[in-house]
PDB file of N, CA and C in Angstrom:
ATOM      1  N   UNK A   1       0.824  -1.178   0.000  1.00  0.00           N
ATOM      2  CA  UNK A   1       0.000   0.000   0.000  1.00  0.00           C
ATOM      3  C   UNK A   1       0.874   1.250   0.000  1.00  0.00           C
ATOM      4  N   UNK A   2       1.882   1.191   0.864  1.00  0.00           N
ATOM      5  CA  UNK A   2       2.699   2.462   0.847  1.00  0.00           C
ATOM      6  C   UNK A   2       3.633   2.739  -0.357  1.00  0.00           C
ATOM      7  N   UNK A   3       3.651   1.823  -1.073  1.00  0.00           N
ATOM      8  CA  UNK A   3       4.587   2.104  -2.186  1.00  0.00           C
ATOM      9  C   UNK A   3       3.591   2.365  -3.270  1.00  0.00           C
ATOM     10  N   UNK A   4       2.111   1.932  -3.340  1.00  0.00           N
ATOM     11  CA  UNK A   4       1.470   2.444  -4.623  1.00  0.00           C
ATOM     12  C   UNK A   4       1.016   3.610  -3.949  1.00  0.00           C
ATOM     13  N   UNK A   5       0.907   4.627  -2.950  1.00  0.00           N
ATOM     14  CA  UNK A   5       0.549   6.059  -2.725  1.00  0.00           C
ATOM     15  C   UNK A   5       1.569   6.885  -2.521  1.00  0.00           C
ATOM     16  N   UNK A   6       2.572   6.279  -2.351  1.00  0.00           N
ATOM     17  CA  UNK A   6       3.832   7.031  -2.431  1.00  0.00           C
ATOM     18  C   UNK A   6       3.922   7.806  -3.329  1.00  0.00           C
ATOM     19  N   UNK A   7       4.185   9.398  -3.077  1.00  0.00           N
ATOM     20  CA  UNK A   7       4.240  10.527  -3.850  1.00  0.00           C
ATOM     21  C   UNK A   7       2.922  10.816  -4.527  1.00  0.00           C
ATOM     22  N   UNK A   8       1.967  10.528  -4.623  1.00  0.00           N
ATOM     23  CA  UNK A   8       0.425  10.633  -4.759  1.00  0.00           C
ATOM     24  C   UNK A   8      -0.143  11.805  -4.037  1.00  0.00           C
ATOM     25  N   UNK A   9      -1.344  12.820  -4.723  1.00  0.00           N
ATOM     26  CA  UNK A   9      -1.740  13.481  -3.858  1.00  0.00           C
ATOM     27  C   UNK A   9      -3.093  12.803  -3.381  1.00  0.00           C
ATOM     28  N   UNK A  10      -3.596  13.377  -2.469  1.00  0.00           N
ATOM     29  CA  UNK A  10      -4.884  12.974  -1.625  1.00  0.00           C
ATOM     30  C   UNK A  10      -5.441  12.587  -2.217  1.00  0.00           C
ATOM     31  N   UNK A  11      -5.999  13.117  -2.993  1.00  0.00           N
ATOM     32  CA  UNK A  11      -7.183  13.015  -3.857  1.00  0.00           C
ATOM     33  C   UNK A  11      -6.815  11.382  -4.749  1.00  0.00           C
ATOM     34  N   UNK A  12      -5.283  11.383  -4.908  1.00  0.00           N
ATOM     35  CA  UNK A  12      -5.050   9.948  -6.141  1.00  0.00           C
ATOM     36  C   UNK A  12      -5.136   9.012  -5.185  1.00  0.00           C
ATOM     37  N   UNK A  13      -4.559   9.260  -3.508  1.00  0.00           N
ATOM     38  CA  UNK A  13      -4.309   7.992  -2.338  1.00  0.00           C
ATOM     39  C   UNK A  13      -6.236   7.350  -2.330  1.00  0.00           C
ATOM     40  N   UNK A  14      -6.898   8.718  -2.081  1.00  0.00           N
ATOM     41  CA  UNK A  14      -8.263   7.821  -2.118  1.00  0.00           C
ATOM     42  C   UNK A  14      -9.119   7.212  -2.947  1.00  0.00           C
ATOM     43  N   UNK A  15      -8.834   7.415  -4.232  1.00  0.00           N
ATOM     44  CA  UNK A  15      -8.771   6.905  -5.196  1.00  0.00           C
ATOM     45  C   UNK A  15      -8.907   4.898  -5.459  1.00  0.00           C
ATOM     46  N   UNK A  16      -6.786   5.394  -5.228  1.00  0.00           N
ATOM     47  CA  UNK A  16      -6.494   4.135  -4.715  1.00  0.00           C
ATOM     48  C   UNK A  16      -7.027   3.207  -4.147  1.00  0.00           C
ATOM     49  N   UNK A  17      -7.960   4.049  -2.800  1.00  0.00           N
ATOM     50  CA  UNK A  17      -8.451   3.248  -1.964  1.00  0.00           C
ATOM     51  C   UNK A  17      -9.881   2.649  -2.387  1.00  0.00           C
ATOM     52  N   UNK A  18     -10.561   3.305  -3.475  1.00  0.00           N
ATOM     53  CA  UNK A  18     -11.771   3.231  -3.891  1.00  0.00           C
ATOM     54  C   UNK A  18     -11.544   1.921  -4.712  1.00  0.00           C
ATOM     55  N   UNK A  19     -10.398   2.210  -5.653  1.00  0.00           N
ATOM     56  CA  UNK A  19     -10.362   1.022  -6.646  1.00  0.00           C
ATOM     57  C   UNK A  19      -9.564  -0.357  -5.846  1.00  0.00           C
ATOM     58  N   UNK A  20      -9.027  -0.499  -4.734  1.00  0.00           N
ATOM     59  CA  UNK A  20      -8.321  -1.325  -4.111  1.00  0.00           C
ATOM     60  C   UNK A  20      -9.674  -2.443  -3.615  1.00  0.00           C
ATOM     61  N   UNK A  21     -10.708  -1.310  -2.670  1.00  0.00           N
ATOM     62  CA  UNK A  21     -11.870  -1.619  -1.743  1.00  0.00           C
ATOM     63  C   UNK A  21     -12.488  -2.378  -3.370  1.00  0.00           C
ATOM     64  N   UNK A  22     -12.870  -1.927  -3.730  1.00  0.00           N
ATOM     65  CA  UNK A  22     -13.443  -2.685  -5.057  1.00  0.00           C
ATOM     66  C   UNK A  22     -13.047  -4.014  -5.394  1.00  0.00           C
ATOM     67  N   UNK A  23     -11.732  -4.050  -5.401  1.00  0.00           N
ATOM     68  CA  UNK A  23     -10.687  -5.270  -6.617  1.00  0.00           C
ATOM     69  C   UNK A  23     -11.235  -6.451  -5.013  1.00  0.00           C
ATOM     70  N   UNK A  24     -10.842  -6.046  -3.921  1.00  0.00           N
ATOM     71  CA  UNK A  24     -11.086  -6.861  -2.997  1.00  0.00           C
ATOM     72  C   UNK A  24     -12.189  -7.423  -2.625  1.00  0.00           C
ATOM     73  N   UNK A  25     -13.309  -6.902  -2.790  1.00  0.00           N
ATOM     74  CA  UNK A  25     -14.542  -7.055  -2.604  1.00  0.00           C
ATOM     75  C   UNK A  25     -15.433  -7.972  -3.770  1.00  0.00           C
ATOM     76  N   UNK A  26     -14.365  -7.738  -5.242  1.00  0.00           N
ATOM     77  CA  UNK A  26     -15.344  -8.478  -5.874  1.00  0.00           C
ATOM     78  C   UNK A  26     -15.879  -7.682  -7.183  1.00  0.00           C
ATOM     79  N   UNK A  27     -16.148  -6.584  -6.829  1.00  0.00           N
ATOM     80  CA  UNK A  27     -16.761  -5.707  -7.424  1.00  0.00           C
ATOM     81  C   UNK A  27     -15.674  -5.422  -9.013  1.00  0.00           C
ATOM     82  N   UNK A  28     -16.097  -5.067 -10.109  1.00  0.00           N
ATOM     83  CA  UNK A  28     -15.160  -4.675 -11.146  1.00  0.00           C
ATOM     84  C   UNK A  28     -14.647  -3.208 -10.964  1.00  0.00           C
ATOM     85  N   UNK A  29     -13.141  -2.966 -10.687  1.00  0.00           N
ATOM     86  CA  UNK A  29     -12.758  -2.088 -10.548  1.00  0.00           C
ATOM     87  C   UNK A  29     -12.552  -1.093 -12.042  1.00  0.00           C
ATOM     88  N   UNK A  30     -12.358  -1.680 -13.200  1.00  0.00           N
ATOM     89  CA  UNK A  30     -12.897  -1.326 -14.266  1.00  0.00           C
ATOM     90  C   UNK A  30     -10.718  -0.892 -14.536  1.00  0.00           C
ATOM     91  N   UNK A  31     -10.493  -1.643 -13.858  1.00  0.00           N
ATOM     92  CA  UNK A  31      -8.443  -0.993 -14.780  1.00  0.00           C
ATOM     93  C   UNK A  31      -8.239  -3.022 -14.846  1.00  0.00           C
ATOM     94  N   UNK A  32      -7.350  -2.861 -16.025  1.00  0.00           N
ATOM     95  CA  UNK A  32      -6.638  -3.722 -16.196  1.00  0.00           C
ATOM     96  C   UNK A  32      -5.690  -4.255 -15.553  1.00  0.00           C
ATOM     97  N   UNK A  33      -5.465  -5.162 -15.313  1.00  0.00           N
ATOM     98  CA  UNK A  33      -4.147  -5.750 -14.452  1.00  0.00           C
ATOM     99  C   UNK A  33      -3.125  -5.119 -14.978  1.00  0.00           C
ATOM    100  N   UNK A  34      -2.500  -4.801 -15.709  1.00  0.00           N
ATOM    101  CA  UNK A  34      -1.446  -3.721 -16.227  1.00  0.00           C
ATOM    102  C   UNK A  34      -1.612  -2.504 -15.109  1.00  0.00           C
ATOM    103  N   UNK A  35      -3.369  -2.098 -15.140  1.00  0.00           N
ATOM    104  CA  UNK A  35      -3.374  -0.741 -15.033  1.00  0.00           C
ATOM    105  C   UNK A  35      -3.226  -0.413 -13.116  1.00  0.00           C
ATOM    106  N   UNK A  36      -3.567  -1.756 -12.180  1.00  0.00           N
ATOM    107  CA  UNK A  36      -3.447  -1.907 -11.362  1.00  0.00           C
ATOM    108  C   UNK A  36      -2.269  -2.320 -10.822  1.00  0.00           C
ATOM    109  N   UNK A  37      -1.022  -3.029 -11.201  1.00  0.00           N
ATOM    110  CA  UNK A  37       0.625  -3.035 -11.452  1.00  0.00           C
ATOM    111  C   UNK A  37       0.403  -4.144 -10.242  1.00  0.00           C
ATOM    112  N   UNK A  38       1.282  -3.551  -8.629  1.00  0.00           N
ATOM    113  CA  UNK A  38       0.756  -4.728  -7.843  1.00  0.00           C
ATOM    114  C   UNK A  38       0.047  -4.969  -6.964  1.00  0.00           C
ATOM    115  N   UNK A  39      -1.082  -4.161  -6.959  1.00  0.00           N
ATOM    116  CA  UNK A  39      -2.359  -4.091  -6.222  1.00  0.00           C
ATOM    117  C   UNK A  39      -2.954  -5.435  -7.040  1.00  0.00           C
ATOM    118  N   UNK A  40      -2.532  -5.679  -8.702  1.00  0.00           N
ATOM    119  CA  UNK A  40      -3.504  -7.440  -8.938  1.00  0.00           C
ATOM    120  C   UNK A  40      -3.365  -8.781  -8.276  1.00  0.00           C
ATOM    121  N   UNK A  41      -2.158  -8.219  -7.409  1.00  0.00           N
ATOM    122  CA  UNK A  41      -1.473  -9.494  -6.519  1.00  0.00           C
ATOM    123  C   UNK A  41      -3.480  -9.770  -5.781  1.00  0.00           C
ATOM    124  N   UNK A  42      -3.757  -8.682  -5.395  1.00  0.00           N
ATOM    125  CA  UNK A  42      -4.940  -9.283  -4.126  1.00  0.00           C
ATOM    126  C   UNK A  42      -6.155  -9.358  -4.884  1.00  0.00           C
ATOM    127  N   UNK A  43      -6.342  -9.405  -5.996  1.00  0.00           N
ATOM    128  CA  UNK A  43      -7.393  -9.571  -6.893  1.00  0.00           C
ATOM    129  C   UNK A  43      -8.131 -11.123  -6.365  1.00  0.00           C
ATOM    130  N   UNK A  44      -7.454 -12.673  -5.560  1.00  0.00           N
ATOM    131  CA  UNK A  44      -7.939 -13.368  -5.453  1.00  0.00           C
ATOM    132  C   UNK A  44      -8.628 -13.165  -3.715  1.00  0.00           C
ATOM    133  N   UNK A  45      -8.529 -12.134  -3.614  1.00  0.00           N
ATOM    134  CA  UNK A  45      -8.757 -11.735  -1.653  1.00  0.00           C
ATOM    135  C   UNK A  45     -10.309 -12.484  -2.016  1.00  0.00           C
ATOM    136  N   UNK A  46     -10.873 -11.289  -2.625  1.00  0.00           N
ATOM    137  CA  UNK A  46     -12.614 -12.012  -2.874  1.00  0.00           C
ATOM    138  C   UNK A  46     -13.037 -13.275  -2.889  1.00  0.00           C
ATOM    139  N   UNK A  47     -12.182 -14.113  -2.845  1.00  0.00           N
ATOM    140  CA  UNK A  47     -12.546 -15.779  -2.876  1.00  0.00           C
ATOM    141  C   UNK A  47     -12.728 -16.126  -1.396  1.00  0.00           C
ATOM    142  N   UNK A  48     -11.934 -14.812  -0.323  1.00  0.00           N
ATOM    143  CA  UNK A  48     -12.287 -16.086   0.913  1.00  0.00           C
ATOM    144  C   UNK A  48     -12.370 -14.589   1.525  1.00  0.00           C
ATOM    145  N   UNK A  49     -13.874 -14.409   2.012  1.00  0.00           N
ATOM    146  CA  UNK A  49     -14.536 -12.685   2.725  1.00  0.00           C
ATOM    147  C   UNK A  49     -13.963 -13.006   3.806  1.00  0.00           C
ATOM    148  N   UNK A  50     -13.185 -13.767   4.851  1.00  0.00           N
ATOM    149  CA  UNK A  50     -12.547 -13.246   5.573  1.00  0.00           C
ATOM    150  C   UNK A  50     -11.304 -13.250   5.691  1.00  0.00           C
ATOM    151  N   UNK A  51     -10.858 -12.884   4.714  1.00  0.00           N
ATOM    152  CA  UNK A  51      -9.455 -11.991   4.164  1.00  0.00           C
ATOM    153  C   UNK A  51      -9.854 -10.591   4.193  1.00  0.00           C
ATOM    154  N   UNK A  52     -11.410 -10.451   3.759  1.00  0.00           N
ATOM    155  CA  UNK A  52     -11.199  -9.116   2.787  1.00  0.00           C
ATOM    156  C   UNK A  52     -10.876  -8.224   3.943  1.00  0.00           C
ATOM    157  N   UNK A  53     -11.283  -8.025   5.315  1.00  0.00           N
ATOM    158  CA  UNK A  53     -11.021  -7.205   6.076  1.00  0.00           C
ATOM    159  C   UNK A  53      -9.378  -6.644   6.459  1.00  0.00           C
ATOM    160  N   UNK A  54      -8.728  -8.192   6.466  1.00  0.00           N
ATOM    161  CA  UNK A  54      -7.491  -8.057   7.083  1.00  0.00           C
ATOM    162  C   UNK A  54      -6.714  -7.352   5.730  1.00  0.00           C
ATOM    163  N   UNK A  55      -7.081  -7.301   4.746  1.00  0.00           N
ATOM    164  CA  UNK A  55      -6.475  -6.785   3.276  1.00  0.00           C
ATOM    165  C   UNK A  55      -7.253  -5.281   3.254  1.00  0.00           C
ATOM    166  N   UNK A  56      -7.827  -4.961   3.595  1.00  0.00           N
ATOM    167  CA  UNK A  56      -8.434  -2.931   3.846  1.00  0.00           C
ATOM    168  C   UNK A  56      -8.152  -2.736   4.967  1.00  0.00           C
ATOM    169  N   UNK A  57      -8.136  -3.591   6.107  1.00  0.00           N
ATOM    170  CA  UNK A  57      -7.590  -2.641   7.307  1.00  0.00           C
ATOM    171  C   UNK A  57      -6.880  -1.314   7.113  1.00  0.00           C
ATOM    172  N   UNK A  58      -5.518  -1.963   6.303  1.00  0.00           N
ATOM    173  CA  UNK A  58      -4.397  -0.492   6.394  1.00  0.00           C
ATOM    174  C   UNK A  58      -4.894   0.512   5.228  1.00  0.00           C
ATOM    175  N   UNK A  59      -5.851   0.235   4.450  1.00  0.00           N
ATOM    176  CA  UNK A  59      -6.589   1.396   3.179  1.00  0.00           C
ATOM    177  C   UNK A  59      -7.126   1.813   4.116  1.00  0.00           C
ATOM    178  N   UNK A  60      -8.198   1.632   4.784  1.00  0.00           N
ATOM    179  CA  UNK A  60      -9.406   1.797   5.994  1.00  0.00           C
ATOM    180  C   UNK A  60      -8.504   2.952   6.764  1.00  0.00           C
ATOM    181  N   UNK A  61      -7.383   2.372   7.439  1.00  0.00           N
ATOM    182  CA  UNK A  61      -6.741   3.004   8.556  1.00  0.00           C
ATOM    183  C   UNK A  61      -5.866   4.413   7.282  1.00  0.00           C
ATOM    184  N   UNK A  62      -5.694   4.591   6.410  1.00  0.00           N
ATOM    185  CA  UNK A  62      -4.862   5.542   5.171  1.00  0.00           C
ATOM    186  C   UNK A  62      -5.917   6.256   5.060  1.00  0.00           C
ATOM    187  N   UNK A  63      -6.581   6.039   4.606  1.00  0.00           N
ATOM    188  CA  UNK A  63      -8.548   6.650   4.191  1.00  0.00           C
ATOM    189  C   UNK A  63      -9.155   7.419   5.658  1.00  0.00           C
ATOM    190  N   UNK A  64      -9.177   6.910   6.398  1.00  0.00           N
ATOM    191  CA  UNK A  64      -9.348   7.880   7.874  1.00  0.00           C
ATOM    192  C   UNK A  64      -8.347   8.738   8.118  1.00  0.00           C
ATOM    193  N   UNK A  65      -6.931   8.828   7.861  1.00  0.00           N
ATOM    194  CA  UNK A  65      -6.284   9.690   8.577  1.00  0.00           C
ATOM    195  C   UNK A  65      -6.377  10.678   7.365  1.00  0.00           C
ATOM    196  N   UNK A  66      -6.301  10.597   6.019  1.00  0.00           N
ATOM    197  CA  UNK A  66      -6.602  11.575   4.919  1.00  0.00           C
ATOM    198  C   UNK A  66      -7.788  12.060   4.806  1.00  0.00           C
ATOM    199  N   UNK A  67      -8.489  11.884   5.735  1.00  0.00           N
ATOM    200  CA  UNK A  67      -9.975  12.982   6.170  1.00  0.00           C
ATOM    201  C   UNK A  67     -10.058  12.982   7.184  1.00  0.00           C
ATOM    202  N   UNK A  68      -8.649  13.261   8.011  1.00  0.00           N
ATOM    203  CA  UNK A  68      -8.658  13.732   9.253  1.00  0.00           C
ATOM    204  C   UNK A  68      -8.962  12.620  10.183  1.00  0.00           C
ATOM    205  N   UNK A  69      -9.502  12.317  10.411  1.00  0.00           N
ATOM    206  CA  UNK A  69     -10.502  11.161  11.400  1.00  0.00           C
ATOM    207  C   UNK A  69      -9.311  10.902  12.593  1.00  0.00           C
ATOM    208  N   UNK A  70      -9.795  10.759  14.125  1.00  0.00           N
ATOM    209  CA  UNK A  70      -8.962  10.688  14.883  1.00  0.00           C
ATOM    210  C   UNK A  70      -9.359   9.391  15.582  1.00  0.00           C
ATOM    211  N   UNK A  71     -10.661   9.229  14.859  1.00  0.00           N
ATOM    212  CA  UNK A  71     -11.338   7.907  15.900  1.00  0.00           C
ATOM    213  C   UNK A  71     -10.376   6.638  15.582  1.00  0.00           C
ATOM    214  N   UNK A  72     -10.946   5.449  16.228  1.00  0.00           N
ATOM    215  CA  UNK A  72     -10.728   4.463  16.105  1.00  0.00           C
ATOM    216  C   UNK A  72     -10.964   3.980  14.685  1.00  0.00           C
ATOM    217  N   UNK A  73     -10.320   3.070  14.008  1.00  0.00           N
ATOM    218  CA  UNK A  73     -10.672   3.244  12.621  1.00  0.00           C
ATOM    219  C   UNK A  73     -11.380   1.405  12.285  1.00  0.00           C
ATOM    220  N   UNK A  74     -12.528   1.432  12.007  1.00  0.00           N
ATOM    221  CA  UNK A  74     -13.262  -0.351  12.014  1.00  0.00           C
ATOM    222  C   UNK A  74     -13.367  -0.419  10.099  1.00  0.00           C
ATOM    223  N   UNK A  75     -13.166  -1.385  10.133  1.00  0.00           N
ATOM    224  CA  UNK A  75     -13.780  -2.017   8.602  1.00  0.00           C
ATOM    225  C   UNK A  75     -15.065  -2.481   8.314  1.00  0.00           C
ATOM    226  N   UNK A  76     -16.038  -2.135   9.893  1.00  0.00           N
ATOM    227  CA  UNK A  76     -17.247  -2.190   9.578  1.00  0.00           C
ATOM    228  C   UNK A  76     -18.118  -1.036   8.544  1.00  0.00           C
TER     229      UNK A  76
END
């Protein structure tokens, strides 16, 4: 995670996080495995839902502190 937001501004890190939360979940993130580089490594997370949490935790926990958020940060 820290190496695909590295040097990224806000706006591209949450992004990231939109199309990451997606690829994991199942959902079509709509980029090519090219276009995703090595975020396609977790493209098989969706096969077993309790991965998917432990694989967004640290987006979850990146995504709260880039809108401030001081709370506790849940993947609920």
């Amino acid at each position: 995670m820290t190496s695909t937001v590295k040097g990224k501004r806000t706006a591209e890190a949450q992004r990231m996080f939109d199309i990451f939360h997606k690829l994991v979940t199942g959902e079509n993130a709509g980029l090519s495995e090219a276009e995703l580089g090595r975020l396609a490594a977790f493209s098989g997370v969706s096969e077993f839902p309790a991965r998917v949490k432990c694989a967004t935790l640290p987006w979850h926990t990146l995504n709260s502190a880039l809108d401030g958020q001081e709370e506790v940060v849940s993947t609920e």
